[in-house]
C-alpha atoms as a PDB file:
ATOM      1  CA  UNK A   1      -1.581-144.223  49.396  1.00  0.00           C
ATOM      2  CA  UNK A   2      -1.993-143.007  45.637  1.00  0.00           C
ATOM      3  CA  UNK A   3      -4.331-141.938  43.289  1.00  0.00           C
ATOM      4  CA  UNK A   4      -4.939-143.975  39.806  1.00  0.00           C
ATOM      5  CA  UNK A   5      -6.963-142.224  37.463  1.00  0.00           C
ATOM      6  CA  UNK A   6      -7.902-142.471  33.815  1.00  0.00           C
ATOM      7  CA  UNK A   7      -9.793-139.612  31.924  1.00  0.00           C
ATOM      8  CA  UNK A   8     -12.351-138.773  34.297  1.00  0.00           C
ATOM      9  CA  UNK A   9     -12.592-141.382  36.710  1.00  0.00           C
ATOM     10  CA  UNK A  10      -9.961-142.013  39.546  1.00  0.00           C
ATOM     11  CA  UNK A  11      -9.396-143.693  42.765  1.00  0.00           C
ATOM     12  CA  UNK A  12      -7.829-144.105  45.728  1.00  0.00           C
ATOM     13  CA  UNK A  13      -5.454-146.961  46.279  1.00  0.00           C
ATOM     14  CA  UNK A  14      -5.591-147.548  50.233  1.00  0.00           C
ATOM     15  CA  UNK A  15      -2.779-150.440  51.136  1.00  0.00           C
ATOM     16  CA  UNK A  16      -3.566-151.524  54.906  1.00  0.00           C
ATOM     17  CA  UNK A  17      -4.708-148.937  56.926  1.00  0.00           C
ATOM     18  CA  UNK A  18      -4.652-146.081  54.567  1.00  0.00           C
ATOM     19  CA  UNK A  19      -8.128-147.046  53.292  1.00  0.00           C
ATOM     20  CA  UNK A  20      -9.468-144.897  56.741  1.00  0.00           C
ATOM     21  CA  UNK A  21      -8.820-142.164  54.219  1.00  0.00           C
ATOM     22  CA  UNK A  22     -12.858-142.679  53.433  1.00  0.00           C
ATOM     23  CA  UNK A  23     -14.227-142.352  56.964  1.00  0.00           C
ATOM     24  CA  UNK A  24     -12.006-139.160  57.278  1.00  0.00           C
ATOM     25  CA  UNK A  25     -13.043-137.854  53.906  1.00  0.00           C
ATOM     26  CA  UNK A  26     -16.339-138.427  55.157  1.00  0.00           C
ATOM     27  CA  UNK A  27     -16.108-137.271  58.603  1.00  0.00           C
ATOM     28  CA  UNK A  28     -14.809-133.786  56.478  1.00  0.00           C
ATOM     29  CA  UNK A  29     -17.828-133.315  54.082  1.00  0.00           C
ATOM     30  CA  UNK A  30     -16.790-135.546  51.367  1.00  0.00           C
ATOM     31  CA  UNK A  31     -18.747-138.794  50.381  1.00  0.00           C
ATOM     32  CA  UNK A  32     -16.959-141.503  48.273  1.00  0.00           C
ATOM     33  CA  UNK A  33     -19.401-144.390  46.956  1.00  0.00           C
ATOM     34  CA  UNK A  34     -18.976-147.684  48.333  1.00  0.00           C
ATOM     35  CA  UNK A  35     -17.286-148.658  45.142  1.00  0.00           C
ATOM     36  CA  UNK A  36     -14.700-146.170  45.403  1.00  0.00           C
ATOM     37  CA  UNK A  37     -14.661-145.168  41.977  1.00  0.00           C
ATOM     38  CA  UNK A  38     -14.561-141.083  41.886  1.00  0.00           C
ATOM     39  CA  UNK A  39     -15.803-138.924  38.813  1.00  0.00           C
ATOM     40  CA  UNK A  40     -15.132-135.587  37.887  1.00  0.00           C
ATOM     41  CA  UNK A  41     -16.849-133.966  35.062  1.00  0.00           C
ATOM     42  CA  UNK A  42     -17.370-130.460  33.618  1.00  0.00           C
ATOM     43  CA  UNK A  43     -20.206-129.408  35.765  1.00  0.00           C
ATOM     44  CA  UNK A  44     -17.366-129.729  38.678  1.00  0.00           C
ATOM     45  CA  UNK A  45     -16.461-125.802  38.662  1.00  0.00           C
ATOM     46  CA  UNK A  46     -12.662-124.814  39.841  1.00  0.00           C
ATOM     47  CA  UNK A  47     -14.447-123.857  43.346  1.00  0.00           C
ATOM     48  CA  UNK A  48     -15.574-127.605  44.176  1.00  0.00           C
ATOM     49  CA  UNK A  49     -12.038-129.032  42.734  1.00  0.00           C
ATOM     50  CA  UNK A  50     -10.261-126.374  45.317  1.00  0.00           C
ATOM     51  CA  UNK A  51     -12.458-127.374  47.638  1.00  0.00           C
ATOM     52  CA  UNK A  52     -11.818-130.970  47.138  1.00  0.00           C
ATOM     53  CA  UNK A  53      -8.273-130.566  47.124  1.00  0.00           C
ATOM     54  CA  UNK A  54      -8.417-128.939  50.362  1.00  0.00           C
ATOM     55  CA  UNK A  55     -10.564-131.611  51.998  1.00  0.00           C
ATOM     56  CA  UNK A  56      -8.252-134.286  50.739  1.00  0.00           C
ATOM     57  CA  UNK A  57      -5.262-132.580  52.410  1.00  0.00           C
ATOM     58  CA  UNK A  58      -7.200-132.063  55.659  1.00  0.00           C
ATOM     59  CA  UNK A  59      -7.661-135.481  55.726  1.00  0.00           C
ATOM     60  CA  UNK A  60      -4.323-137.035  54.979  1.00  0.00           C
ATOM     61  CA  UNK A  61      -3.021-134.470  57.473  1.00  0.00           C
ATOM     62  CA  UNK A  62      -5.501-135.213  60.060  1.00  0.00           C
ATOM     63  CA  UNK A  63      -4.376-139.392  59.373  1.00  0.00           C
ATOM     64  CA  UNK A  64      -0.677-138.553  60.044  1.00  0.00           C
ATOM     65  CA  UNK A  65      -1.415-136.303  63.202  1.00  0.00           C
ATOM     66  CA  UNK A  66      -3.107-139.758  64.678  1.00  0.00           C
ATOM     67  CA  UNK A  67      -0.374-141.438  63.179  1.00  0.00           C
ATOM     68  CA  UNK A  68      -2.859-143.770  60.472  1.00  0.00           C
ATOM     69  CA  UNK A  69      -0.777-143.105  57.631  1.00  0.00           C
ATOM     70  CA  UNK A  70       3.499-142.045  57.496  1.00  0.00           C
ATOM     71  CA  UNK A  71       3.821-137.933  58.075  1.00  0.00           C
ATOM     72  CA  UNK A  72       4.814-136.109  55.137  1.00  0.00           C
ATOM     73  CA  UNK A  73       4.992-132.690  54.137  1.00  0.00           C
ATOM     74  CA  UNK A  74       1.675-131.344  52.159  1.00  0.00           C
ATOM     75  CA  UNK A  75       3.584-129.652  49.480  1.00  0.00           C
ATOM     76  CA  UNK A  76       4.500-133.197  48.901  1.00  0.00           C
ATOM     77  CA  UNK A  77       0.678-134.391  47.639  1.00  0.00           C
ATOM     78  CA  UNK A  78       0.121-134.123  44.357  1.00  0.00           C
ATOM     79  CA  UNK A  79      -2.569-133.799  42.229  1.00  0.00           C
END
């Protein structure tokens, strides 16, 4: 799994069975539109990108634990 992104806009690229990512995200807070396309703007304060951050790492580590997508360290997602 990666992220593309250009300017404000990015996305998740979710090969096979990677693209569970959403259902997780969701299941932790986090809604993605149907068309998968994310947006960050200015009115997104550092608290909500932390907060994103966080929820995207919960959620990639909760997807290895089940063994969804290969284990890797956290320090090893960037962003």
């Amino acid at each position: 799994m990666s992220i593309a992104q250009f300017a404000s806009l990015f996305r998740f690229n979710t090969p096979g069975r990677s693209s569970l990512i959403y259902y997780q995200l969701l299941l932790n807070d986090v809604y993605i539109w149907e068309g998968r396309n994310c947006f960050l703007s200015p009115a997104h304060t550092p608290a909500v990108l932390s907060t994103l951050e966080e929820k995207i790492k919960l959620s990639c580590t909760q997807l290895e634990e089940e063994g969804v997508l290969k284990k890797k360290s956290v320090d090893d997602l960037v962003f």
